[in-house]
PDB file of N, CA and C in Angstrom:
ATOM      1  N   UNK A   1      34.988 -84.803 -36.349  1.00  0.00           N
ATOM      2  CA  UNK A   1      36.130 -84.023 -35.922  1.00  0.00           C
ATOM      3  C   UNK A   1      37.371 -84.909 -35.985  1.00  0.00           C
ATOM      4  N   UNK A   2      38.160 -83.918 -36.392  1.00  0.00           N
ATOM      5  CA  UNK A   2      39.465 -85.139 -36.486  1.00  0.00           C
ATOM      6  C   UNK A   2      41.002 -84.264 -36.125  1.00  0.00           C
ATOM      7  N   UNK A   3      42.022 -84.973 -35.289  1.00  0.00           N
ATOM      8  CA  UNK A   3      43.483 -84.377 -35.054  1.00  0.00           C
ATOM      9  C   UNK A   3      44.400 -84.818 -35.417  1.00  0.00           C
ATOM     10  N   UNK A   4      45.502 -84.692 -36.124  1.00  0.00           N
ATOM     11  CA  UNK A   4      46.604 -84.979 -36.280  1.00  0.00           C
ATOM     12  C   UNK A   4      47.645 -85.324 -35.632  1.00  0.00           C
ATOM     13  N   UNK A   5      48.166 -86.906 -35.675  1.00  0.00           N
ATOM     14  CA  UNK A   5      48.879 -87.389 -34.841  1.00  0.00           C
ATOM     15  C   UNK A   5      50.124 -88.149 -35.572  1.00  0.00           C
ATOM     16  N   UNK A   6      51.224 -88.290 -35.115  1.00  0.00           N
ATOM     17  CA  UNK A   6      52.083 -88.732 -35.595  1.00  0.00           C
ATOM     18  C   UNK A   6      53.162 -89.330 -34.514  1.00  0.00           C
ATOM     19  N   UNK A   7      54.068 -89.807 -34.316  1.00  0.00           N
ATOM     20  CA  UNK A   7      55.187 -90.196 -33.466  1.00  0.00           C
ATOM     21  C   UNK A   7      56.472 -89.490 -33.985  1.00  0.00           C
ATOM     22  N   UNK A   8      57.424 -88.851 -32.788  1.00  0.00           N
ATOM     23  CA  UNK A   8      58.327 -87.697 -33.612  1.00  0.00           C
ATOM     24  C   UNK A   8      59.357 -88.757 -33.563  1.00  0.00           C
ATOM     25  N   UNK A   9      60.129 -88.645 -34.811  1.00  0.00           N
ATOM     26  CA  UNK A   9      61.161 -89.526 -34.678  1.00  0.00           C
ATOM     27  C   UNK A   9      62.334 -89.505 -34.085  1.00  0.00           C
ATOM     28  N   UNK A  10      63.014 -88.416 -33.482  1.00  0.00           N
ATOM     29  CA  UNK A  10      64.105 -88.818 -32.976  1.00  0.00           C
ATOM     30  C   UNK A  10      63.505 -89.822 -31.478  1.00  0.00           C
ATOM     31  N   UNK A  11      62.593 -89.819 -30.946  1.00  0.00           N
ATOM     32  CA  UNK A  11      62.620 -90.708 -29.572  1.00  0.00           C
ATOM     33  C   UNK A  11      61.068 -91.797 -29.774  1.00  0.00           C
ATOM     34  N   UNK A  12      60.222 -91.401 -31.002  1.00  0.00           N
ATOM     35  CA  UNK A  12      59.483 -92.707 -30.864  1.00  0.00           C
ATOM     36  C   UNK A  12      57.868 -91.997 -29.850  1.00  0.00           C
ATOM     37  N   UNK A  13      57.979 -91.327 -29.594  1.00  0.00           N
ATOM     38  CA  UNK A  13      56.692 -90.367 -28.998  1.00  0.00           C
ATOM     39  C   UNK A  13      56.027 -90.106 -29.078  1.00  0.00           C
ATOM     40  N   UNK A  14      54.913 -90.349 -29.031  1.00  0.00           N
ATOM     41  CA  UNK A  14      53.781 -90.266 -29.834  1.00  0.00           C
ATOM     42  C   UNK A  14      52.869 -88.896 -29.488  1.00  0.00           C
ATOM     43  N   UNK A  15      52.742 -88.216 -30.001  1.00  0.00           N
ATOM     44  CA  UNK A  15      52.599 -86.584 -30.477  1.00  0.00           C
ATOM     45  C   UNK A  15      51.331 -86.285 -31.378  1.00  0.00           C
ATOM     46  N   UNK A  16      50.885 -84.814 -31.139  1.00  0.00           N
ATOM     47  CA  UNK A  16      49.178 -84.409 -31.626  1.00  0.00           C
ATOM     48  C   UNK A  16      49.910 -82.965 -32.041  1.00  0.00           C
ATOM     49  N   UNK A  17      49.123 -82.341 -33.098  1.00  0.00           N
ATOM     50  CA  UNK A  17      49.502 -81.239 -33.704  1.00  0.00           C
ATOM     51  C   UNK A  17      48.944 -80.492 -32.723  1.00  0.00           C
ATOM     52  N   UNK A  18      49.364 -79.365 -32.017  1.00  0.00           N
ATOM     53  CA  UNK A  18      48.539 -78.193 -31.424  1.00  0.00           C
ATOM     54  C   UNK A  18      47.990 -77.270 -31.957  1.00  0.00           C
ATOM     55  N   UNK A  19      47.408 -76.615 -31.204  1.00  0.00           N
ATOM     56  CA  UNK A  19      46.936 -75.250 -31.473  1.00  0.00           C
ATOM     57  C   UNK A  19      47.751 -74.145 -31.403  1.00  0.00           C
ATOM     58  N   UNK A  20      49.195 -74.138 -30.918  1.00  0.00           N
ATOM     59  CA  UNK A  20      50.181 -73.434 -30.716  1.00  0.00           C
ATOM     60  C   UNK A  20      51.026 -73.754 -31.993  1.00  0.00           C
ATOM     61  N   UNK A  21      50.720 -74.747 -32.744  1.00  0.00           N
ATOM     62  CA  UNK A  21      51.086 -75.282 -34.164  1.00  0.00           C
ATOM     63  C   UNK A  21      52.760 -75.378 -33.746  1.00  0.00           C
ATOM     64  N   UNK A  22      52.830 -76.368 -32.668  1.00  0.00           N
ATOM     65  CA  UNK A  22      53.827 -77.589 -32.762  1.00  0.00           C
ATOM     66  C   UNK A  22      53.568 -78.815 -32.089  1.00  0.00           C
ATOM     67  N   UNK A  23      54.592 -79.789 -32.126  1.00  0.00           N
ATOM     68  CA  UNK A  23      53.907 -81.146 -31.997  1.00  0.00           C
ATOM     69  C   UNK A  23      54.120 -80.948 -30.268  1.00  0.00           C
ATOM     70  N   UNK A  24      53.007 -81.879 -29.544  1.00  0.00           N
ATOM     71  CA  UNK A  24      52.886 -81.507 -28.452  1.00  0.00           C
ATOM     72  C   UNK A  24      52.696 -83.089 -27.851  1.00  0.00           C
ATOM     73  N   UNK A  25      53.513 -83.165 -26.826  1.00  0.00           N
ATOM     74  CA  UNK A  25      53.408 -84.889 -25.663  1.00  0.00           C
ATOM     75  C   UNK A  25      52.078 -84.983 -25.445  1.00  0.00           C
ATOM     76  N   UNK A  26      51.004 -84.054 -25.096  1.00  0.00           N
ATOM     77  CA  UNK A  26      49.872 -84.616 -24.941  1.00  0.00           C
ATOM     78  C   UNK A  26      48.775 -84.331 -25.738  1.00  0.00           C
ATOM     79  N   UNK A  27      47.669 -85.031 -25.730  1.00  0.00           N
ATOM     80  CA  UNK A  27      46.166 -84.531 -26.753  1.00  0.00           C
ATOM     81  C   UNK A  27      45.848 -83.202 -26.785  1.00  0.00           C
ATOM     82  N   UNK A  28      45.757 -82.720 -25.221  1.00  0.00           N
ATOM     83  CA  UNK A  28      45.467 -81.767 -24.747  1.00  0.00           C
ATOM     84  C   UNK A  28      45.515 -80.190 -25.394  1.00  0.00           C
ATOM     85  N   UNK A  29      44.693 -79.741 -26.345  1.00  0.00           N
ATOM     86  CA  UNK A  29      44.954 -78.673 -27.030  1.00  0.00           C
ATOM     87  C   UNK A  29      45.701 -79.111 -28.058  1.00  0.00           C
ATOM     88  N   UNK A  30      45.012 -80.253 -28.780  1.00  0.00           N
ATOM     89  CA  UNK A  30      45.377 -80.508 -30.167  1.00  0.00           C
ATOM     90  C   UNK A  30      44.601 -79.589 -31.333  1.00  0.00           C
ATOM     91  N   UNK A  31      45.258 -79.602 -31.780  1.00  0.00           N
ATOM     92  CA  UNK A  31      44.502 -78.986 -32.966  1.00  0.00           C
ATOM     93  C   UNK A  31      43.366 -79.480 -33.477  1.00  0.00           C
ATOM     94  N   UNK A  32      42.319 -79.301 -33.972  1.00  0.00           N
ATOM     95  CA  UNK A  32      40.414 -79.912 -34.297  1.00  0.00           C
ATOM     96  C   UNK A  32      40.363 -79.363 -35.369  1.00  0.00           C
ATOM     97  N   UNK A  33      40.060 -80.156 -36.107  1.00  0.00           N
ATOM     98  CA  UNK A  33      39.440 -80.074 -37.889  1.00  0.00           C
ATOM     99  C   UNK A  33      38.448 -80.572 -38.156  1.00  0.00           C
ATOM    100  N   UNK A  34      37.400 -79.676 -38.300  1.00  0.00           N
ATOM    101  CA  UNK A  34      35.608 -79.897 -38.053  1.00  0.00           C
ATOM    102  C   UNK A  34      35.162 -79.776 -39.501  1.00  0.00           C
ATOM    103  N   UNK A  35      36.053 -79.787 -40.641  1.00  0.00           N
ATOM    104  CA  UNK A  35      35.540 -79.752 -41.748  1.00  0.00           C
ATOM    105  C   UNK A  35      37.035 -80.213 -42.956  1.00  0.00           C
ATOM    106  N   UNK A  36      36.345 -80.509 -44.158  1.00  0.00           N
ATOM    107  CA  UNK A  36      37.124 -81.775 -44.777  1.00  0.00           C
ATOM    108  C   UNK A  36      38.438 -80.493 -45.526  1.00  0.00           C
ATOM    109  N   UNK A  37      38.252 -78.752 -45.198  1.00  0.00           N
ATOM    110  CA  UNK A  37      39.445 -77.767 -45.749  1.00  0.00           C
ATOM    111  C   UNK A  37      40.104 -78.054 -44.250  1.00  0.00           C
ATOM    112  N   UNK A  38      39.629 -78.167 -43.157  1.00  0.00           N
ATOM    113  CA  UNK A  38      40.389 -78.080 -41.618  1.00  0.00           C
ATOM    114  C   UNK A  38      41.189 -79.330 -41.936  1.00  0.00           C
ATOM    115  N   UNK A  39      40.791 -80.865 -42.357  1.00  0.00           N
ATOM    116  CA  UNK A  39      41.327 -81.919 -42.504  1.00  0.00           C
ATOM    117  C   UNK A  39      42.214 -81.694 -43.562  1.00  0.00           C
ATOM    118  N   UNK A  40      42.093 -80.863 -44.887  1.00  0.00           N
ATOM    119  CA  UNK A  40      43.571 -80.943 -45.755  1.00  0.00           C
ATOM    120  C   UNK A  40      44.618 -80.316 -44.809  1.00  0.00           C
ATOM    121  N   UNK A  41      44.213 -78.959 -44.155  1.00  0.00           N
ATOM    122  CA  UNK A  41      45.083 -78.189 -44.329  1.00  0.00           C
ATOM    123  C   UNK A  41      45.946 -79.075 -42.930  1.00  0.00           C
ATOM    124  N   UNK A  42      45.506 -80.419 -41.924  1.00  0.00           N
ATOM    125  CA  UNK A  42      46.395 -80.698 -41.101  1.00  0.00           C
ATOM    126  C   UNK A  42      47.395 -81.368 -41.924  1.00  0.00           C
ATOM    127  N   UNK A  43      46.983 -82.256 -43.013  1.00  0.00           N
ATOM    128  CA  UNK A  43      47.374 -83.036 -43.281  1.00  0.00           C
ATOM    129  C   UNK A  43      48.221 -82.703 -44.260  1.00  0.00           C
ATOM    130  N   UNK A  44      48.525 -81.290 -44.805  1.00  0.00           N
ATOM    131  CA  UNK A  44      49.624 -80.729 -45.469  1.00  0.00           C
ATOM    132  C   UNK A  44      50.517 -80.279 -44.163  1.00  0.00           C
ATOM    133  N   UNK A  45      50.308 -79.771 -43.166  1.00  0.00           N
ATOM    134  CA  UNK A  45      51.306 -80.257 -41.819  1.00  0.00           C
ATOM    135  C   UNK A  45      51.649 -81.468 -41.668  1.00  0.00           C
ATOM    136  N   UNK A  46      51.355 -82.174 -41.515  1.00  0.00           N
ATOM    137  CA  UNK A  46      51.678 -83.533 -41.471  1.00  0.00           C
ATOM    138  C   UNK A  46      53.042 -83.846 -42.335  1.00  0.00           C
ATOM    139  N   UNK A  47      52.598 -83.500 -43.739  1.00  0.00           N
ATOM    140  CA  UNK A  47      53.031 -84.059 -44.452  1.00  0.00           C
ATOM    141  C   UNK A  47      54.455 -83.572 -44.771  1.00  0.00           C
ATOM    142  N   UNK A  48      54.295 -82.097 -44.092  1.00  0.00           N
ATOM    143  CA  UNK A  48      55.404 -81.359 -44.074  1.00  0.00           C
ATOM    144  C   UNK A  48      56.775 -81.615 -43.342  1.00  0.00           C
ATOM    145  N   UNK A  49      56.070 -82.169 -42.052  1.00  0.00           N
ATOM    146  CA  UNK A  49      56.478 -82.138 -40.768  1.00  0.00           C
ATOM    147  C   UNK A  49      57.564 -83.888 -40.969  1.00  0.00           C
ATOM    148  N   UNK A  50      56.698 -84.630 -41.842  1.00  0.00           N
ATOM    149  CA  UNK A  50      57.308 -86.442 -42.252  1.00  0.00           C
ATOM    150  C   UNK A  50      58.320 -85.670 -43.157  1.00  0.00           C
ATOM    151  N   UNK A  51      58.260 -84.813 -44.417  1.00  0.00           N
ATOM    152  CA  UNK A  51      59.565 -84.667 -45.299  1.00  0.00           C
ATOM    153  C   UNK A  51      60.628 -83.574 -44.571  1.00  0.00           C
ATOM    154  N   UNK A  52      60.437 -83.406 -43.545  1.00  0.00           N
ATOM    155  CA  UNK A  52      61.366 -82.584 -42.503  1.00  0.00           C
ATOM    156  C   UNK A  52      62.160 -83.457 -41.362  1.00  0.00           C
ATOM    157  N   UNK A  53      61.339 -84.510 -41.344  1.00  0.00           N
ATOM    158  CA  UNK A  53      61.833 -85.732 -41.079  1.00  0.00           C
ATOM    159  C   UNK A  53      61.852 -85.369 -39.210  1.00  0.00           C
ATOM    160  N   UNK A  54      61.074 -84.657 -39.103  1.00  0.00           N
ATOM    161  CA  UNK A  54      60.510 -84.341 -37.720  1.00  0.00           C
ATOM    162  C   UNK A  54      59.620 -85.544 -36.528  1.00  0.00           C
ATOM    163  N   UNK A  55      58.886 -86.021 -37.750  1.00  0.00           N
ATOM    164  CA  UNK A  55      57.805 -86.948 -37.366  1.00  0.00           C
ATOM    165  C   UNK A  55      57.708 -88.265 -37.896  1.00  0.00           C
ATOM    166  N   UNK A  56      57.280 -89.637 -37.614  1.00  0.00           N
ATOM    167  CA  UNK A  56      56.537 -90.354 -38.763  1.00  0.00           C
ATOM    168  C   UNK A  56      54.987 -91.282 -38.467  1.00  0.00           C
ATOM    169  N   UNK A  57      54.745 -91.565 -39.151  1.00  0.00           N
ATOM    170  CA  UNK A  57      53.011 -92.311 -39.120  1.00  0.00           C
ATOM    171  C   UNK A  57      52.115 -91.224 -38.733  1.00  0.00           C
ATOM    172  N   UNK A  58      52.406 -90.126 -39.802  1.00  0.00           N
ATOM    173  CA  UNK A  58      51.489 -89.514 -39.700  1.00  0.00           C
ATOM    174  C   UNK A  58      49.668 -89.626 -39.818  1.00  0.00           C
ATOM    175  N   UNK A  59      48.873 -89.427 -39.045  1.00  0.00           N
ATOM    176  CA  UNK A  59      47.469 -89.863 -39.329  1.00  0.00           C
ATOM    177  C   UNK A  59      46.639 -88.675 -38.615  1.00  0.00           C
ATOM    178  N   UNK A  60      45.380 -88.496 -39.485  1.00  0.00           N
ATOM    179  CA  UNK A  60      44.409 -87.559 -38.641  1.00  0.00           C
ATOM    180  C   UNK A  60      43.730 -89.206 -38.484  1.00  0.00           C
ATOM    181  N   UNK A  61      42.858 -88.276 -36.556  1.00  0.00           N
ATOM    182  CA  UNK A  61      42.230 -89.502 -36.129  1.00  0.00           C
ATOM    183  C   UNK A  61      41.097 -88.581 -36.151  1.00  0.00           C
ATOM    184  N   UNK A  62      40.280 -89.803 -35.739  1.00  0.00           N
ATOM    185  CA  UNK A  62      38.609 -89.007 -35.001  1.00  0.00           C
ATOM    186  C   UNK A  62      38.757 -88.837 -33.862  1.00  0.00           C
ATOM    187  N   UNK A  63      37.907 -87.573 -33.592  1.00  0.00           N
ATOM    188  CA  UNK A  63      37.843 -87.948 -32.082  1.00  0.00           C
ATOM    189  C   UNK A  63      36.499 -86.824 -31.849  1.00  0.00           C
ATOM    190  N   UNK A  64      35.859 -86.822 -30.407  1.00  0.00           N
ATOM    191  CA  UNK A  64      35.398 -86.207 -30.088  1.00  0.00           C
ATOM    192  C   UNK A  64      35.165 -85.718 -28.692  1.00  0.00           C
ATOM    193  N   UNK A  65      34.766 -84.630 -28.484  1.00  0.00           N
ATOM    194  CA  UNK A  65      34.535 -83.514 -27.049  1.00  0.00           C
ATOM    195  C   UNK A  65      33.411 -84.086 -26.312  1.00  0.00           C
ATOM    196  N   UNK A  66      34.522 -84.827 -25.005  1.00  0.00           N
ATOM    197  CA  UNK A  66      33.460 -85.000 -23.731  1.00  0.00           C
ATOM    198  C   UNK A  66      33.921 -84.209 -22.446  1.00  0.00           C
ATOM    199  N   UNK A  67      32.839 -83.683 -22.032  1.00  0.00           N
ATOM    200  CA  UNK A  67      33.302 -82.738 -20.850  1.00  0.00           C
ATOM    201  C   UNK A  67      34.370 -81.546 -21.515  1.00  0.00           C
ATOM    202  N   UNK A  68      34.414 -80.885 -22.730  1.00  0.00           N
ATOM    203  CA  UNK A  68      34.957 -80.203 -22.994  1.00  0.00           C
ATOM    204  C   UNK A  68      36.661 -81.000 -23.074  1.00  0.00           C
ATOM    205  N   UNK A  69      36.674 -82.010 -23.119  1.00  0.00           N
ATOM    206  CA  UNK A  69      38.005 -82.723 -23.579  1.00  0.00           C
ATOM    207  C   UNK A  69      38.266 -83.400 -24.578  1.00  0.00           C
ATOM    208  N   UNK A  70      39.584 -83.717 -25.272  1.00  0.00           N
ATOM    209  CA  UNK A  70      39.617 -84.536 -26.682  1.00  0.00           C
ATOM    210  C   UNK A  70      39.564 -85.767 -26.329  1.00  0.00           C
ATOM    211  N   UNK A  71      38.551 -86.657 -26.838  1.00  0.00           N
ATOM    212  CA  UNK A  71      38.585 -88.200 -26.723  1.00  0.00           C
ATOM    213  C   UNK A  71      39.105 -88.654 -27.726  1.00  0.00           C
ATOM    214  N   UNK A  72      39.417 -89.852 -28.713  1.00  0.00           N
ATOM    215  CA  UNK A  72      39.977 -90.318 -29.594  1.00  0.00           C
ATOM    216  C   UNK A  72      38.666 -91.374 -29.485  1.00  0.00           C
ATOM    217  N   UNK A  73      38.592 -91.661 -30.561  1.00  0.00           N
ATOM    218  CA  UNK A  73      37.134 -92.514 -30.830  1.00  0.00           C
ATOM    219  C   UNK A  73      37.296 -93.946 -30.703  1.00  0.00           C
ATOM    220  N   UNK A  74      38.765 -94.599 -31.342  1.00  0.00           N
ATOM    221  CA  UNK A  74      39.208 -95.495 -31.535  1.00  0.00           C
ATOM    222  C   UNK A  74      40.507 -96.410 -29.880  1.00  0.00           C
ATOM    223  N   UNK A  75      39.904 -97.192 -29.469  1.00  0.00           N
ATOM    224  CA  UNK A  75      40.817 -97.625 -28.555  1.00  0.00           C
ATOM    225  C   UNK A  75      42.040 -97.409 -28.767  1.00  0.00           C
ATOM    226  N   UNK A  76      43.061 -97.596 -30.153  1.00  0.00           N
ATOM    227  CA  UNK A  76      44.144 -97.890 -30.217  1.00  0.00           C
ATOM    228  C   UNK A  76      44.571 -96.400 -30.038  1.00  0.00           C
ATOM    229  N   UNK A  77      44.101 -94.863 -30.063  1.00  0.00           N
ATOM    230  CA  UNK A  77      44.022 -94.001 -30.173  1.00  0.00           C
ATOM    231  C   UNK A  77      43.983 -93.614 -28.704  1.00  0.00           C
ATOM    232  N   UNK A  78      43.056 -94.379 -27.715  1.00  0.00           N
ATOM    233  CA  UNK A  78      42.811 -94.021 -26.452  1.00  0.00           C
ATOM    234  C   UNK A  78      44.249 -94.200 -25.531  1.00  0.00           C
ATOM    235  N   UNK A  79      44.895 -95.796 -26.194  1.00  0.00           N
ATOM    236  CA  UNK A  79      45.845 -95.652 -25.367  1.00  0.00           C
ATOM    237  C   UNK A  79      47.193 -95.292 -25.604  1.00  0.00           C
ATOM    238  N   UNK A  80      47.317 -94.857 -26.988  1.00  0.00           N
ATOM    239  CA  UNK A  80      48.426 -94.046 -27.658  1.00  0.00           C
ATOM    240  C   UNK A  80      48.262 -92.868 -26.619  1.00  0.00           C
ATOM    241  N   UNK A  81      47.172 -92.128 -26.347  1.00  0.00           N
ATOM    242  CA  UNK A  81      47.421 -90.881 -25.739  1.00  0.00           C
ATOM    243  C   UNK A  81      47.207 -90.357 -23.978  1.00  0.00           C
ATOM    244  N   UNK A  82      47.458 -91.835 -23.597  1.00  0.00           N
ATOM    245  CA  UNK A  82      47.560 -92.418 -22.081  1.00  0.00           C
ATOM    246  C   UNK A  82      48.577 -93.260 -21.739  1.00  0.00           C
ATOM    247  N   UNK A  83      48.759 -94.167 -21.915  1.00  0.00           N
ATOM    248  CA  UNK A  83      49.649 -95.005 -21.421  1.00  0.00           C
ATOM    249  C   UNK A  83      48.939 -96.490 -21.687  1.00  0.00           C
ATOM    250  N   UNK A  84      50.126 -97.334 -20.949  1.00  0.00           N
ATOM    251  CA  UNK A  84      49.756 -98.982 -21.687  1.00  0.00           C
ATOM    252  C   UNK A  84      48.514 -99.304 -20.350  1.00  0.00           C
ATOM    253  N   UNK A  85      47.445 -99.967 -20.578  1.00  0.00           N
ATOM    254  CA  UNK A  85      46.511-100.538 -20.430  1.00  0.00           C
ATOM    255  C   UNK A  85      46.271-101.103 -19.177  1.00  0.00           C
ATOM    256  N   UNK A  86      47.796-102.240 -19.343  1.00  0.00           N
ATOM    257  CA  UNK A  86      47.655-102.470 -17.781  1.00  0.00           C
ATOM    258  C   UNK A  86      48.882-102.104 -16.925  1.00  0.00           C
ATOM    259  N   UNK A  87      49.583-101.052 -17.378  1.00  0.00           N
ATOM    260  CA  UNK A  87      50.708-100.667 -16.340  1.00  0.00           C
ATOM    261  C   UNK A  87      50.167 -99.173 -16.362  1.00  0.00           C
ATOM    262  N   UNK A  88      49.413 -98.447 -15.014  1.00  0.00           N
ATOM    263  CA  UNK A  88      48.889 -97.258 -15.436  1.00  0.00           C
ATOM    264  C   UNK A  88      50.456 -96.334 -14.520  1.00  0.00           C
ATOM    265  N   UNK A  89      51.299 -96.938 -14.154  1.00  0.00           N
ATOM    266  CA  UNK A  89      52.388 -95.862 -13.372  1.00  0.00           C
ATOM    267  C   UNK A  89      53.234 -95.900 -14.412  1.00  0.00           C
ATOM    268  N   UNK A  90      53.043 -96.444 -15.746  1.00  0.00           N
ATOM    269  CA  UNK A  90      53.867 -95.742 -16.974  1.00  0.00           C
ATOM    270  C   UNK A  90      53.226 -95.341 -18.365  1.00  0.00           C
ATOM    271  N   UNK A  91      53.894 -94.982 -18.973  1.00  0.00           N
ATOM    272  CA  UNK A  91      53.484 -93.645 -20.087  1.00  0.00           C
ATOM    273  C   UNK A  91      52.789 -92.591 -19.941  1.00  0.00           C
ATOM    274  N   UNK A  92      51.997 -91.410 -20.405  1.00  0.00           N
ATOM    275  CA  UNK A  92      51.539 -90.487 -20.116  1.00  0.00           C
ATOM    276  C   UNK A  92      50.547 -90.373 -19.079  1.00  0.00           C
ATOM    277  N   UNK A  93      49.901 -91.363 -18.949  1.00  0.00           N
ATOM    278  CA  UNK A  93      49.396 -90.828 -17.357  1.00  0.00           C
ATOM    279  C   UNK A  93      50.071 -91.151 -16.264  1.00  0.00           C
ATOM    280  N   UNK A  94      51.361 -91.573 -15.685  1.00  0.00           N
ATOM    281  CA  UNK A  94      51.691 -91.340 -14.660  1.00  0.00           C
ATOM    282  C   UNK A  94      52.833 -90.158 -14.266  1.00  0.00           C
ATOM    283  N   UNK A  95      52.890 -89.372 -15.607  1.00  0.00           N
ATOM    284  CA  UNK A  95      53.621 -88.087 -15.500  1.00  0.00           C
ATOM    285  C   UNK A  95      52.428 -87.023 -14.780  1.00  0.00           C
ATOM    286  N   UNK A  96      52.815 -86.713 -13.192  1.00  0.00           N
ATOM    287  CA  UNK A  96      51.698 -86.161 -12.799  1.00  0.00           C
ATOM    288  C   UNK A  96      51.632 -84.642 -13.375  1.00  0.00           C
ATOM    289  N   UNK A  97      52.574 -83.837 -13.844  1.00  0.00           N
ATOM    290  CA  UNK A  97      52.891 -82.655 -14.387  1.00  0.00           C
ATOM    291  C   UNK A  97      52.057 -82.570 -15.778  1.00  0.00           C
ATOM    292  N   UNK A  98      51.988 -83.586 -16.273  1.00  0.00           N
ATOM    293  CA  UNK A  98      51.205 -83.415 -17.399  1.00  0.00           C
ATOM    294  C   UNK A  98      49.655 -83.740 -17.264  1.00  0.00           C
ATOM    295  N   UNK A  99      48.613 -82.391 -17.857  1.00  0.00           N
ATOM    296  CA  UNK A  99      47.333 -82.891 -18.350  1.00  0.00           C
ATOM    297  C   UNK A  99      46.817 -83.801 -19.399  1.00  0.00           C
ATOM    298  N   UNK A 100      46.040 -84.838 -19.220  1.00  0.00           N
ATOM    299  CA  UNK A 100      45.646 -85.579 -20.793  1.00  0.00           C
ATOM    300  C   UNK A 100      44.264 -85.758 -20.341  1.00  0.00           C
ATOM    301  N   UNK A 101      43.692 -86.041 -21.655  1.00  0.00           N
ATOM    302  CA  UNK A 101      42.479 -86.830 -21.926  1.00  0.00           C
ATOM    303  C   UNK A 101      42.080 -87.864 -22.409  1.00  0.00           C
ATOM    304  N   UNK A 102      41.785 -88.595 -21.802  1.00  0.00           N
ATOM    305  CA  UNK A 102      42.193 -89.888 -22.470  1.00  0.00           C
ATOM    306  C   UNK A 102      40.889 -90.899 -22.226  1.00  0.00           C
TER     307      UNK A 102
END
């Protein structure tokens, strides 16, 4: 399984394609591509979204469903979509308004 992630460029943010099909602050109801037509068709979003100049570093990651949530498979992935490692009262998890999975 894999989601589409990118950082939007006007602020540097690091962002997941949704299921509401726009870029979204958290994992949470990212979009899932369980097969290699689900993986083109993010990645012609993607690609759309970089020559619109919306986004950049665009990448589908892996990830997979624990407890019915998106994990990211890859550490560098885990804390792109949480916050830094050892300061947990900044980046996305100390926004208490927001849900993540991380």
């Amino acid at each position: 399984m894999k989601i589409l992630t990118a950082n939007r460029l006007t602020d540097g943010e690091a962002v997941w394609f949704s299921t509401a099909h726009v870029w979204a602050e958290t994992i949470v109801g990212a979009e899932i591509a369980t097969d290699k037509a689900g993986e083109a068709r993010l990645e012609a979003v993607g690609n759309a979204a970089l020559e619109n100049n919306e986004v950049v570093d665009v990448n589908l990651i892996d990830v997979e469903l624990v407890d019915g949530e998106i994990r990211p498979t890859r550490l560098r992935e885990q804390i792109r979509a949480a916050g830094p490692t050892n300061r947990i009262d900044l980046g996305k998890q100390a926004r208490p308004d927001i849900s993540r999975a991380a």
